[in-house]
C-alpha atoms as a PDB file:
ATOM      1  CA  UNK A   1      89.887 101.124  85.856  1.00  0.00           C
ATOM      2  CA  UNK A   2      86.977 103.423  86.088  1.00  0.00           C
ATOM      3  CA  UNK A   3      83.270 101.927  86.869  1.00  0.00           C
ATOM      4  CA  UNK A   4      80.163 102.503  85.074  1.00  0.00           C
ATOM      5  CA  UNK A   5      76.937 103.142  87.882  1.00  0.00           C
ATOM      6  CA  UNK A   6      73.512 104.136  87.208  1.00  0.00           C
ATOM      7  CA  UNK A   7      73.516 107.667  89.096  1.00  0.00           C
ATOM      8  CA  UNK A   8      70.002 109.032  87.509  1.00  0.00           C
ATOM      9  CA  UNK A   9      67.224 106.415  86.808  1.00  0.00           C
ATOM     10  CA  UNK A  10      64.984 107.770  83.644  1.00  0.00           C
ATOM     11  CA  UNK A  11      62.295 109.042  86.028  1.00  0.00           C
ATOM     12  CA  UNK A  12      64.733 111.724  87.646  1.00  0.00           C
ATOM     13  CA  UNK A  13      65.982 112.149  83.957  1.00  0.00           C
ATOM     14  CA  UNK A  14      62.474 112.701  82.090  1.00  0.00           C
ATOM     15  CA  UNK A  15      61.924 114.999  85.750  1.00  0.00           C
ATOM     16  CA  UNK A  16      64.691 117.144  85.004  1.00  0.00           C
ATOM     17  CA  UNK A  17      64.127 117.937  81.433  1.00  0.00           C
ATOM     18  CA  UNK A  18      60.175 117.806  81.502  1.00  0.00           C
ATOM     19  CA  UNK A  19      60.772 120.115  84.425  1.00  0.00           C
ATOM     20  CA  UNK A  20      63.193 122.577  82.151  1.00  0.00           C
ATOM     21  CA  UNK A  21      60.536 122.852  79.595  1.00  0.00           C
ATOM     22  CA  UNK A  22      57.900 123.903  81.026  1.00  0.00           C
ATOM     23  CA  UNK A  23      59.897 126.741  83.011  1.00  0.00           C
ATOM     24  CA  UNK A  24      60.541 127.788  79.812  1.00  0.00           C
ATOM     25  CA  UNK A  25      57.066 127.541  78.794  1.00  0.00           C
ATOM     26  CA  UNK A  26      56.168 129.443  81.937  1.00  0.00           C
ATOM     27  CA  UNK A  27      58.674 132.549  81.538  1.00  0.00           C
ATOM     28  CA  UNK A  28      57.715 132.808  77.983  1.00  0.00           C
ATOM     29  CA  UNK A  29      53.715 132.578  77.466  1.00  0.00           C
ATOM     30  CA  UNK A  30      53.984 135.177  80.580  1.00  0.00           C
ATOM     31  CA  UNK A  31      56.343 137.447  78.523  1.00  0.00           C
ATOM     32  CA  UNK A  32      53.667 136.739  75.395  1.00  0.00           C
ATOM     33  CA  UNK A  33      50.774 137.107  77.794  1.00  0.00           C
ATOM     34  CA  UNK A  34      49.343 133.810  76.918  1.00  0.00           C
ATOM     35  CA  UNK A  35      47.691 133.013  80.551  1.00  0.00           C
ATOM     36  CA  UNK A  36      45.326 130.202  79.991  1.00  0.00           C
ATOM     37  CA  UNK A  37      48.900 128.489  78.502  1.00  0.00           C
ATOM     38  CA  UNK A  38      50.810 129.574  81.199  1.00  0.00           C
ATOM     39  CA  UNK A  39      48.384 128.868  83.735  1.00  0.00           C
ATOM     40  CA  UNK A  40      48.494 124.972  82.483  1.00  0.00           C
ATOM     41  CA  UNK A  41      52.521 125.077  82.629  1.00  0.00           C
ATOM     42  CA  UNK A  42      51.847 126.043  85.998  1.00  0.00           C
ATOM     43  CA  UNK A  43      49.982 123.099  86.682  1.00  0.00           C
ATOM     44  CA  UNK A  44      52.299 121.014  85.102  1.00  0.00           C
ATOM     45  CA  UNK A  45      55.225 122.347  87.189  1.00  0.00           C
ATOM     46  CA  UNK A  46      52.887 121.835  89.979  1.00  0.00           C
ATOM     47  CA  UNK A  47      52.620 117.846  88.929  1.00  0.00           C
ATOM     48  CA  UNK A  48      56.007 117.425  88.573  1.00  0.00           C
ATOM     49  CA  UNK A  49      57.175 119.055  91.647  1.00  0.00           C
ATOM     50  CA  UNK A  50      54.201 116.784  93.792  1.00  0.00           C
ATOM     51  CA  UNK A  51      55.805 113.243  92.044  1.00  0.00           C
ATOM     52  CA  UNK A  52      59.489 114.923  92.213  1.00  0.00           C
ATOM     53  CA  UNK A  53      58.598 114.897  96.529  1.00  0.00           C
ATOM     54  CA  UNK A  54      57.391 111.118  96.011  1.00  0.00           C
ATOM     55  CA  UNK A  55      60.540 110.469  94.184  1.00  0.00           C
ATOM     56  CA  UNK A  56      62.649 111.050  96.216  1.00  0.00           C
ATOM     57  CA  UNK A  57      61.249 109.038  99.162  1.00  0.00           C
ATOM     58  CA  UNK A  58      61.112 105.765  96.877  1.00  0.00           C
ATOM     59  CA  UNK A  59      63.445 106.679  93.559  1.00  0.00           C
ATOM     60  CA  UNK A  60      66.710 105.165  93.026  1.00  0.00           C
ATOM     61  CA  UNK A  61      69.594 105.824  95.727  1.00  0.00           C
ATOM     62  CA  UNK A  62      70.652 108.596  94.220  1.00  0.00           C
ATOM     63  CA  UNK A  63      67.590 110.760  93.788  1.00  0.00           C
ATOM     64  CA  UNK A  64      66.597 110.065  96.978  1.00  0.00           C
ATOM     65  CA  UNK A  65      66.869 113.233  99.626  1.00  0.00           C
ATOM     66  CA  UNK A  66      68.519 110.840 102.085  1.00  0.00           C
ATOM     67  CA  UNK A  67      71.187 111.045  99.216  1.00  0.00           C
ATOM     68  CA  UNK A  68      72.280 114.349  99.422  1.00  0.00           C
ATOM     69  CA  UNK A  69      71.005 115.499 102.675  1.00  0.00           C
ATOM     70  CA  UNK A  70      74.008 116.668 103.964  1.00  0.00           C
ATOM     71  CA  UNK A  71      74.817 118.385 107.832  1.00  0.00           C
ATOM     72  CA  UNK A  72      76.486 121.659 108.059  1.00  0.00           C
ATOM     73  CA  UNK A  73      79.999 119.873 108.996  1.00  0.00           C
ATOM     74  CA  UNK A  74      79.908 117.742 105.566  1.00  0.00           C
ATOM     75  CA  UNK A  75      78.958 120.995 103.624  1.00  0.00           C
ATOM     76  CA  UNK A  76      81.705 123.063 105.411  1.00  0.00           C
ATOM     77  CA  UNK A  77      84.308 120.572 104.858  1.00  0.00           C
ATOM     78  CA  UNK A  78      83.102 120.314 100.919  1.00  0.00           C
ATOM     79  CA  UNK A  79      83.685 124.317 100.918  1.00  0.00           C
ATOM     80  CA  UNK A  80      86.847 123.848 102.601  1.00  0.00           C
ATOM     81  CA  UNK A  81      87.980 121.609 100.093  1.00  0.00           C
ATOM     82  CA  UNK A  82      87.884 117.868 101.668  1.00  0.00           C
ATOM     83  CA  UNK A  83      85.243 116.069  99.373  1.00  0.00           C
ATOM     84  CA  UNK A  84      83.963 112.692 100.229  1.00  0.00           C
ATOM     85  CA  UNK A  85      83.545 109.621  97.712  1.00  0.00           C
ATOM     86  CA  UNK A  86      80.220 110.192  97.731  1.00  0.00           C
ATOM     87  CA  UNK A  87      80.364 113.889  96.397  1.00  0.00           C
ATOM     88  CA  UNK A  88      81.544 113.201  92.980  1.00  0.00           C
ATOM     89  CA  UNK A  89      78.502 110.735  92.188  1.00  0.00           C
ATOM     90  CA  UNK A  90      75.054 112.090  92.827  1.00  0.00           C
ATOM     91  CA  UNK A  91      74.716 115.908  94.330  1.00  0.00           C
ATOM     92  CA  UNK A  92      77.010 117.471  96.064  1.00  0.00           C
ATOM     93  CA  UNK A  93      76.462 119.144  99.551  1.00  0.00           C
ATOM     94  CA  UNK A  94      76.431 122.560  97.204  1.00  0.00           C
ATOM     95  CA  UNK A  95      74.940 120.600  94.384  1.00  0.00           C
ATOM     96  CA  UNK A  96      71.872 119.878  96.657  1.00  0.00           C
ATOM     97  CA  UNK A  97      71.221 123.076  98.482  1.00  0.00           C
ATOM     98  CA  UNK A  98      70.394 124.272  94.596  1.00  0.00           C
ATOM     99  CA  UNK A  99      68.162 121.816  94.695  1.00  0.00           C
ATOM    100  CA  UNK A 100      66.365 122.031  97.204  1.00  0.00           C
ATOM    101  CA  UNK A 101      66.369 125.557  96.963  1.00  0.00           C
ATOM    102  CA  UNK A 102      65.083 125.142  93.175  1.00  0.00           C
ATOM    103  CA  UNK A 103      62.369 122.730  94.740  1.00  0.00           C
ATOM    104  CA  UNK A 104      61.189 124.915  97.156  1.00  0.00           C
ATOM    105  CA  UNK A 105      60.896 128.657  95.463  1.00  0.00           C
ATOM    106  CA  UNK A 106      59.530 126.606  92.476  1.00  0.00           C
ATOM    107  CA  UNK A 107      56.651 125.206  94.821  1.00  0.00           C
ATOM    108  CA  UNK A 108      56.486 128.851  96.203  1.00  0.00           C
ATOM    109  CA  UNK A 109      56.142 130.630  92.390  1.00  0.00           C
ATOM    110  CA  UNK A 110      53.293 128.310  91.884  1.00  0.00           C
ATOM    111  CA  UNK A 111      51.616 128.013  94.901  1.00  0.00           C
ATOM    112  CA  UNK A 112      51.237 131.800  95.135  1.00  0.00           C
ATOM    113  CA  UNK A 113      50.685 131.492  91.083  1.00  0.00           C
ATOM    114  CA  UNK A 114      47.332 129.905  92.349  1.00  0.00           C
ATOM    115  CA  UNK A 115      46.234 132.728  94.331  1.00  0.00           C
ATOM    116  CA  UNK A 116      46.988 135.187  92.151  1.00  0.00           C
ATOM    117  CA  UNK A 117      45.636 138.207  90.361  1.00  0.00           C
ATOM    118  CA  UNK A 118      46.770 140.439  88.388  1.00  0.00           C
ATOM    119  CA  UNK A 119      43.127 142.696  88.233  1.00  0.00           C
ATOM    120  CA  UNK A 120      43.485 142.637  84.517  1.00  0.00           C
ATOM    121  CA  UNK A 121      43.531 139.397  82.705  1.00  0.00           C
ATOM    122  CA  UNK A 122      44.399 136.610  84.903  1.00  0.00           C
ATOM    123  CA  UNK A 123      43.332 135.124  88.178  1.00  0.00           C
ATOM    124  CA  UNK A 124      44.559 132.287  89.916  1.00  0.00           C
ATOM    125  CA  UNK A 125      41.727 129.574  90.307  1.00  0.00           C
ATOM    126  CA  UNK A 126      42.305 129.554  94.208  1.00  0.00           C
ATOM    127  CA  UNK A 127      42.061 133.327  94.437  1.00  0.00           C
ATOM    128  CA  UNK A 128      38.167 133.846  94.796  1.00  0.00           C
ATOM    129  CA  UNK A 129      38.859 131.520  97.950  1.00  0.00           C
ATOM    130  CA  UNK A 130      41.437 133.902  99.597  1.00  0.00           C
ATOM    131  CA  UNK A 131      40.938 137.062 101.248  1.00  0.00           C
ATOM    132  CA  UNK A 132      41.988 140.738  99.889  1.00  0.00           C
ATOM    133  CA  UNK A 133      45.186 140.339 101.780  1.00  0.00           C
ATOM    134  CA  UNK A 134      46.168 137.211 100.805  1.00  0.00           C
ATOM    135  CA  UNK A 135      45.991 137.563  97.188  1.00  0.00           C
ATOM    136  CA  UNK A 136      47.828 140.940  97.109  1.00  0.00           C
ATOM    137  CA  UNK A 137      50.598 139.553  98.971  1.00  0.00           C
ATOM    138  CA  UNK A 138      50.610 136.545  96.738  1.00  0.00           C
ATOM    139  CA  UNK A 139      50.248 138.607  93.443  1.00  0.00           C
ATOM    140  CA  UNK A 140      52.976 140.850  94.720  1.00  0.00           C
ATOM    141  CA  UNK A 141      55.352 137.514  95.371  1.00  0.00           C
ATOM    142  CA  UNK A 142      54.716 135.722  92.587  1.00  0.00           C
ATOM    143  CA  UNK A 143      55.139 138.983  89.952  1.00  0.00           C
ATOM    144  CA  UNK A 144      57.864 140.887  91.630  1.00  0.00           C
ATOM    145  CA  UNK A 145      60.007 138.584  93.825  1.00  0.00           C
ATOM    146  CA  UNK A 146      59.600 134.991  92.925  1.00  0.00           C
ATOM    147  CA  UNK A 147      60.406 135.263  89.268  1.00  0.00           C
ATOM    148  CA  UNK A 148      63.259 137.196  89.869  1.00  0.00           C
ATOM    149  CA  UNK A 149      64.885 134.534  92.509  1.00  0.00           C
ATOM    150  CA  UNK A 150      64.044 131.752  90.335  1.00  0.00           C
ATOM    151  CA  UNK A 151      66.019 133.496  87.317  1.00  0.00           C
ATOM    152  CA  UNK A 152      68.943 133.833  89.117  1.00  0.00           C
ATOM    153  CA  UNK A 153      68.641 130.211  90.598  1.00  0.00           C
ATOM    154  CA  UNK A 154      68.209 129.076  86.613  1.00  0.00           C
ATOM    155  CA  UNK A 155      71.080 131.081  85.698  1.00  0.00           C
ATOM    156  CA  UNK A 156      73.295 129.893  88.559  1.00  0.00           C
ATOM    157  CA  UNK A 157      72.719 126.728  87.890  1.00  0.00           C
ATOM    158  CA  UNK A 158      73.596 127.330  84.386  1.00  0.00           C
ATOM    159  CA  UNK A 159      76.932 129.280  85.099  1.00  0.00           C
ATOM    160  CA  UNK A 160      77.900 125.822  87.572  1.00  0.00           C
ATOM    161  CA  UNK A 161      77.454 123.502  84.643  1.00  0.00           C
ATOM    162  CA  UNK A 162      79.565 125.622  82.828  1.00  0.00           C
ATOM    163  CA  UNK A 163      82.322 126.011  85.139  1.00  0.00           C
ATOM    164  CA  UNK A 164      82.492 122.107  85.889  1.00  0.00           C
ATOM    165  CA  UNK A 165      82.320 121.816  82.216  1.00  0.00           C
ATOM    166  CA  UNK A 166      85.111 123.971  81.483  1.00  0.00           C
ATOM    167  CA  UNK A 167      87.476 124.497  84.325  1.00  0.00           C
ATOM    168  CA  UNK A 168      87.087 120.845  86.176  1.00  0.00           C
ATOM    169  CA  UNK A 169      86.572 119.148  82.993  1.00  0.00           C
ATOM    170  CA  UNK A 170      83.766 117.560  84.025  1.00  0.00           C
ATOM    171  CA  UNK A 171      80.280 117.189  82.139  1.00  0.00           C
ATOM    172  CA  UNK A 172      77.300 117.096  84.488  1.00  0.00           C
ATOM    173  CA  UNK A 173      74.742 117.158  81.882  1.00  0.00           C
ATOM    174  CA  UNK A 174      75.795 113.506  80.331  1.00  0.00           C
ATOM    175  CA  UNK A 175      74.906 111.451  83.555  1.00  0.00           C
ATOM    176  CA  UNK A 176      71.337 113.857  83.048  1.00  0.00           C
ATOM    177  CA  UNK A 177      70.602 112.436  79.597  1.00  0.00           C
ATOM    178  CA  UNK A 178      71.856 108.945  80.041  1.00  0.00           C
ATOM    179  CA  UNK A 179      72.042 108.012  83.462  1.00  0.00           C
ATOM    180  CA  UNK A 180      75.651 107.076  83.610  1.00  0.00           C
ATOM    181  CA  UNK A 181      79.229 108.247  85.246  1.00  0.00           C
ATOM    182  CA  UNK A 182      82.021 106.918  84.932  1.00  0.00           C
ATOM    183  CA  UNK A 183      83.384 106.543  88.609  1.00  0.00           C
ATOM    184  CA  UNK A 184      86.748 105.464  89.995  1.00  0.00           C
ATOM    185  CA  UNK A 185      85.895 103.343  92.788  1.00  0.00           C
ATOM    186  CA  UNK A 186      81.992 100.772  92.199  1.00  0.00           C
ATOM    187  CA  UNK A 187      79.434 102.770  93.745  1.00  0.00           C
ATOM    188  CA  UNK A 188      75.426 101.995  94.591  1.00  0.00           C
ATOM    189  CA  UNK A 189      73.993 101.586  91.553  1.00  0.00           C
ATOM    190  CA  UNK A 190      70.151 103.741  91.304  1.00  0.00           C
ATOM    191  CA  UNK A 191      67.641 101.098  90.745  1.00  0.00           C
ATOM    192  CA  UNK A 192      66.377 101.939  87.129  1.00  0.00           C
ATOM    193  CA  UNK A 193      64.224  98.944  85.791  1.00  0.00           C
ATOM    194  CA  UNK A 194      60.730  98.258  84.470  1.00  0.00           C
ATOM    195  CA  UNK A 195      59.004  98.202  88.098  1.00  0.00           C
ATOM    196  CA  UNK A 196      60.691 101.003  89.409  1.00  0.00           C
ATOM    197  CA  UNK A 197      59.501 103.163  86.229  1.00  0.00           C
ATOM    198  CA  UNK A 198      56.026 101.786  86.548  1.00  0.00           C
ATOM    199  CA  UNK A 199      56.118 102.602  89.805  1.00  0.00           C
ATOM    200  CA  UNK A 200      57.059 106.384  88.776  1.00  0.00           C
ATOM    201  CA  UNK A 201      54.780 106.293  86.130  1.00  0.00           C
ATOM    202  CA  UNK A 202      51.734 106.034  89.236  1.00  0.00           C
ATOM    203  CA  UNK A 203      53.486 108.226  90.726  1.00  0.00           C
ATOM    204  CA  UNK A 204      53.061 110.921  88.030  1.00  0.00           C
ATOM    205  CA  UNK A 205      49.367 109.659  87.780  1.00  0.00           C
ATOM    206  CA  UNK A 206      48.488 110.389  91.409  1.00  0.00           C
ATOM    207  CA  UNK A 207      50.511 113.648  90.932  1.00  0.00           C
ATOM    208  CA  UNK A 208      48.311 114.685  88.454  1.00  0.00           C
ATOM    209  CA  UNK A 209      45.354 113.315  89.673  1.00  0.00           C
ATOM    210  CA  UNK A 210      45.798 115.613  92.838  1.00  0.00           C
ATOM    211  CA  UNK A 211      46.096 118.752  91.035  1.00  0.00           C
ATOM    212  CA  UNK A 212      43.353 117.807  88.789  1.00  0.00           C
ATOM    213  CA  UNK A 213      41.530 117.339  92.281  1.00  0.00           C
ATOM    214  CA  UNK A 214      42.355 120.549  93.564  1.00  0.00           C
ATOM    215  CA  UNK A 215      41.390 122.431  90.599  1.00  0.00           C
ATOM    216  CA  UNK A 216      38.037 120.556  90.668  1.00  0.00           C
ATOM    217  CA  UNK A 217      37.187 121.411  94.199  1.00  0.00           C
ATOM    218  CA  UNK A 218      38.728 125.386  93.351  1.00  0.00           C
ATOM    219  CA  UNK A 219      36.022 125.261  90.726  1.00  0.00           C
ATOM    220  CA  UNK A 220      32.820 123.831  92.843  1.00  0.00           C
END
């Protein structure tokens, strides 16, 4: 008889979709070349990547990283076919190395966003504070390589969902919306109730409070 666990508390959820929007947002007001909109997605990418770090020190089990921080022997034997238990319910070893890898070149794209300038229309509000150097190399990153490793981590991701969706029969996206999977065996449980969302919802307000912060001092 198959068990029903809490895998994503609404925190990670309203992360994970908040976070899809305003990567949209981002690609398209800089394809429209709407800065002072996509400089504010930026910052709210920035916000949500800050509380998405807190998150997973103190979320529920499974969105912590202690989760799906996986050695190099458990991600070899995943490739070689000999999943764990543990696999099937929050990331997998594969699952999380998109992840993190999401986490980190979307922390890159807008930390060199903030140093940028493009000499035309658009300057980062950290770049005044940078030297020559800096803010070439991080105009040159942000316009030419970053975007194009984050498209292909978007559309990866994409193609994976599919592909677990049509060939293993499996929906990822569900457990994303409402928190649920049906498992075979009772699992941990993530703790999703009031406290732990007003805990995220600080969370979010010290995120934003520290780019808000950083901005300020950019500006003085």
């Amino acid at each position: 008889m198959p068990h029903l666990v809490r895998i994503w508390d609404l925190p990670t959820r309203l992360f994970h979709w908040l976070l899809a929007l305003c990567v949209i947002g981002l690609v398209t007001t800089a394809q429209l070349g709407y800065m002072e909109w996509h400089f504010r997605f930026g910052y709210g990418v920035l916000t949500l990547l800050i509380f998405r770090l807190f998150w997973g020190l103190v979320g529920g089990h499974w969105s912590r990283f202690s989760a799906f921080l996986y050695s190099p022997a458990s991600l070899w034997r995943y490739l070689r076919g000999h999943a764990e238990p543990n696999h099937e319910l929050g990331h997998s070893p594969t699952g999380a190395l998109s992840v993190f890898a999401l986490l980190f070149f979307l922390l890159a794209q807008v930390g060199t966003g903030l140093f940028s300038d493009d000499e035309i229309a658009a300057s980062g509000p950290l770049a005044r504070l940078a030297s020559g150097e800096i803010v070439s190399l991080a105009s040159w990153y942000h316009g030419k390589v970053g975007k194009l490793v984050l498209i292909v981590l978007v559309i990866t991701h994409i193609l994976v969902i599919l592909y677990y969706l049509w060939r293993k029969r499996k929906n990822l996206v569900r457990p994303m919306i409402w928190g649920d999977k049906e498992v075979p065996l009772p699992a941990i449980s993530s703790r999703d109730d009031a406290r732990s969302r007003w805990l995220a919802l600080a969370l979010l307000l010290v995120s934003a409070g520290a780019v808000a912060l950083l901005l300020w001092l950019a500006a003085t």
